[in-house]
Protein backbone atom coordinates (compact mmCIF):
# COMPACT_ATOMS: atom_id res chain seq x y z
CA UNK A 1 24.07 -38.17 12.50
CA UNK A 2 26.15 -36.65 9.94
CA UNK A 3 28.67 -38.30 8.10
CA UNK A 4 31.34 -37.82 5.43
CA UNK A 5 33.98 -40.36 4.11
CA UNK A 6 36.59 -39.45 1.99
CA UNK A 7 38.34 -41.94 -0.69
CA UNK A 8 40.33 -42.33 -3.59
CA UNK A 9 43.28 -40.75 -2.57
CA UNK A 10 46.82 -42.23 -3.49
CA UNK A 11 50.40 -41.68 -4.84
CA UNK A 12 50.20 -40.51 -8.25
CA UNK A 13 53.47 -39.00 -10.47
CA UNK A 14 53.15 -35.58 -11.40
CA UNK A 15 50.91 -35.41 -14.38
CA UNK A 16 48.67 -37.71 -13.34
CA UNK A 17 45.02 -37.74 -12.24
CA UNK A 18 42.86 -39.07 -8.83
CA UNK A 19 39.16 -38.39 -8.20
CA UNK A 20 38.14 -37.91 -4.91
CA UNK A 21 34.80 -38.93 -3.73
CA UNK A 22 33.25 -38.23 -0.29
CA UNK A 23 29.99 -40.18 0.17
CA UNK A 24 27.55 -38.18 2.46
CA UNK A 25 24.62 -39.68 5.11
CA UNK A 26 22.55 -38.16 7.86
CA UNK A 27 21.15 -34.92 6.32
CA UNK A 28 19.39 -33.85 3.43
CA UNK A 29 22.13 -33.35 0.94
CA UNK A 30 20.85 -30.71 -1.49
CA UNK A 31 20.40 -28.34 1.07
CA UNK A 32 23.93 -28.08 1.79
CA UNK A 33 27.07 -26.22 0.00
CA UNK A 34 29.95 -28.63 0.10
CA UNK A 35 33.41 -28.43 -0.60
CA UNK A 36 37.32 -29.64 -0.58
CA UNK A 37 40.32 -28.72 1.69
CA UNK A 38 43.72 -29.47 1.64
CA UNK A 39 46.04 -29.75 4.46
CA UNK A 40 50.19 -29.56 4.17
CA UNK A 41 52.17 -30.58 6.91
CA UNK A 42 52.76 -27.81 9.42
CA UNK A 43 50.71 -25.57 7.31
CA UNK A 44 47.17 -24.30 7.50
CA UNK A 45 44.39 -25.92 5.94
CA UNK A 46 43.01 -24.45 2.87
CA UNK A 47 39.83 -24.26 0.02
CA UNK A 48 40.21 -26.24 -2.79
CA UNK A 49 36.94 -25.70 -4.50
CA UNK A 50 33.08 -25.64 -3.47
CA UNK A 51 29.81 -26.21 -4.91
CA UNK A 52 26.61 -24.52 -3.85
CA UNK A 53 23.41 -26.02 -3.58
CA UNK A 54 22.37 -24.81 -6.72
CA UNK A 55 25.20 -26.28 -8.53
CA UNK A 56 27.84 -23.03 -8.55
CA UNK A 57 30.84 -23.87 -7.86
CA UNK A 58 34.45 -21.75 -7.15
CA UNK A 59 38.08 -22.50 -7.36
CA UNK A 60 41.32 -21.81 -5.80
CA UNK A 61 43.59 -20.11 -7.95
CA UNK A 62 46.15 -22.77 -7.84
CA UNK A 63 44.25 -25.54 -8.99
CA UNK A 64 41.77 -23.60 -11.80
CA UNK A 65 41.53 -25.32 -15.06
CA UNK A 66 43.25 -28.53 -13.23
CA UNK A 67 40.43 -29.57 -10.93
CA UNK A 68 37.19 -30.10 -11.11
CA UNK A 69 34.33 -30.25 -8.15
CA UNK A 70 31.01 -32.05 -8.72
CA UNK A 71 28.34 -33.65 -6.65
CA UNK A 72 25.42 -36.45 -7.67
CA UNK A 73 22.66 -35.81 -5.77
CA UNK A 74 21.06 -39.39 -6.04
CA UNK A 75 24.07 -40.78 -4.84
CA UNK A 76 25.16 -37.75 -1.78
CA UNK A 77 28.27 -37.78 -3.47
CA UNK A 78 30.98 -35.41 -4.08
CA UNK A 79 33.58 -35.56 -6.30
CA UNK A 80 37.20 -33.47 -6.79
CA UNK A 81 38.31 -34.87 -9.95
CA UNK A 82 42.36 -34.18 -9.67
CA UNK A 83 44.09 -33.84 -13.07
CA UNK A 84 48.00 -32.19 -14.31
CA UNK A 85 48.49 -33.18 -10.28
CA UNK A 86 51.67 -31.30 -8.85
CA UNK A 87 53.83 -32.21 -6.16
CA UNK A 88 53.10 -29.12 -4.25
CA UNK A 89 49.23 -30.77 -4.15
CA UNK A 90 50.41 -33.30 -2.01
CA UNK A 91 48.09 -32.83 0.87
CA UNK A 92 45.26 -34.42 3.18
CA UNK A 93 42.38 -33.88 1.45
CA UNK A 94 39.07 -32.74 3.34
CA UNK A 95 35.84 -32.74 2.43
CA UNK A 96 33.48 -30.53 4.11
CA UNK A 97 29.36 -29.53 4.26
CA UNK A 98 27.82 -26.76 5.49
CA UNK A 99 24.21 -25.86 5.70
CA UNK A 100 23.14 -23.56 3.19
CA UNK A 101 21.08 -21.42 5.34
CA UNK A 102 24.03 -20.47 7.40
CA UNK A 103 25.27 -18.77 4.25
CA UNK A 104 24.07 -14.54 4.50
CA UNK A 105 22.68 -13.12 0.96
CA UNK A 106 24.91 -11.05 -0.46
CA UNK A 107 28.40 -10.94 -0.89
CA UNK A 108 30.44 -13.58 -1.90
CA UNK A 109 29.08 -17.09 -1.07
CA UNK A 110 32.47 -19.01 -1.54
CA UNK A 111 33.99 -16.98 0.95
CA UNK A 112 31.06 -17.23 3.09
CA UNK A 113 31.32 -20.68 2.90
CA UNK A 114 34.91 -21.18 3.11
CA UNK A 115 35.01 -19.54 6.68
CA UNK A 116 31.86 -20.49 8.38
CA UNK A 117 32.34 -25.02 7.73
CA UNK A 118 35.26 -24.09 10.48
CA UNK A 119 33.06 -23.40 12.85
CA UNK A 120 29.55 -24.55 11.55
CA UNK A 121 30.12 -27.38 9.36
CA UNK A 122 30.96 -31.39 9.32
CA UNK A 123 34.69 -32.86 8.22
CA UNK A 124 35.13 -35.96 7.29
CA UNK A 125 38.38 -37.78 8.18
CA UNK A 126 40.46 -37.02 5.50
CA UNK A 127 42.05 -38.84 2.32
CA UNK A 128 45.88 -38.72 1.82
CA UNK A 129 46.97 -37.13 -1.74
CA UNK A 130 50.71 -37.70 -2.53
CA UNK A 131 52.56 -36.62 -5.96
CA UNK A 132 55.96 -37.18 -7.01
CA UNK A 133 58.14 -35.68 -9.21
C-alpha cells in the first residue's frame, strides 16, 4: 500500500524558510518521479517543482531560485526546502508520486508528470504552509 506523509509545514514571516519533507512507503521509490503542489483556498491546485527518477528536477516560475526539491533515496524521502517565503505561498502543500513508466518518451517530462499524478498517481494528505507579512 502506498503511502505519503507530509510535514514540516508552519507559520513563518515573510523572509523566512520551512523544509518540507514527505516520507514515502509501499513502493519502490526510485522508480518513481515525485513532486510538490500547492493548493490556495478556492483556487486550483498547482506544480511546485518535481524530480525525476534520475534526479532532474523542474520549477514553477514563481518559486525559481527560492525553492529547492530533493529526494534521499535511502531514506524515501522528499524534500521542498522553502526559502525568501512570500505570503502569496501560503498554501496546502502536496506531495505527490507517480510511476515513472507512465511518463511517454519525448516531450516534456515535467509536464507529463504534472498532469498524469491527477489521475495516475498517490497524494498524501497535505501540510499547511502559512506566511505573513
Amino acid at each position: 500500500q502506498v503511502q505519503l506523509v507530509e510535514s514540516g509545514g508552519g507559520s513563518v514571516q515573510a523572509g523566512g524558510s520551512l523544509r518540507l519533507s514527505c516520507a514515502a512507503s509501499g513502493y519502490t521509490y526510485s522508480n518513481y518521479c515525485m513532486g510538490w503542489f500547492h493548493q490556495a483556498p478556492g483556487k486550483e491546485r498547482e506544480g511546485v517543482a518535481a524530480i525525476d527518477s534520475d534526479g532532474s528536477t523542474s520549477y514553477a516560475d514563481s518559486v525559481k531560485g527560492r525553492f529547492t526539491i530533493s529526494k534521499d533515496n535511502a531514506k524515501n524521502t522528499l524534500y521542498l526546502q522553502m526559502n525568501s517565503l512570500k505570503p502569496e505561498d501560503t498554501a496546502m502543500y502536496y506531495c505527490a508520486a507517480l510511476k515513472r513508466g507512465h511518463i511517454p518518451d519525448g516531450g516534456s517530462w515535467y509536464d507529463s508528470f504534472s498532469q498524469l499524478v491527477r489521475s495516475f498517481g498517490y497524494w498524501g494528505q497535505g501540510t499547511q504552509v502559512t506566511v505573513s507579512s
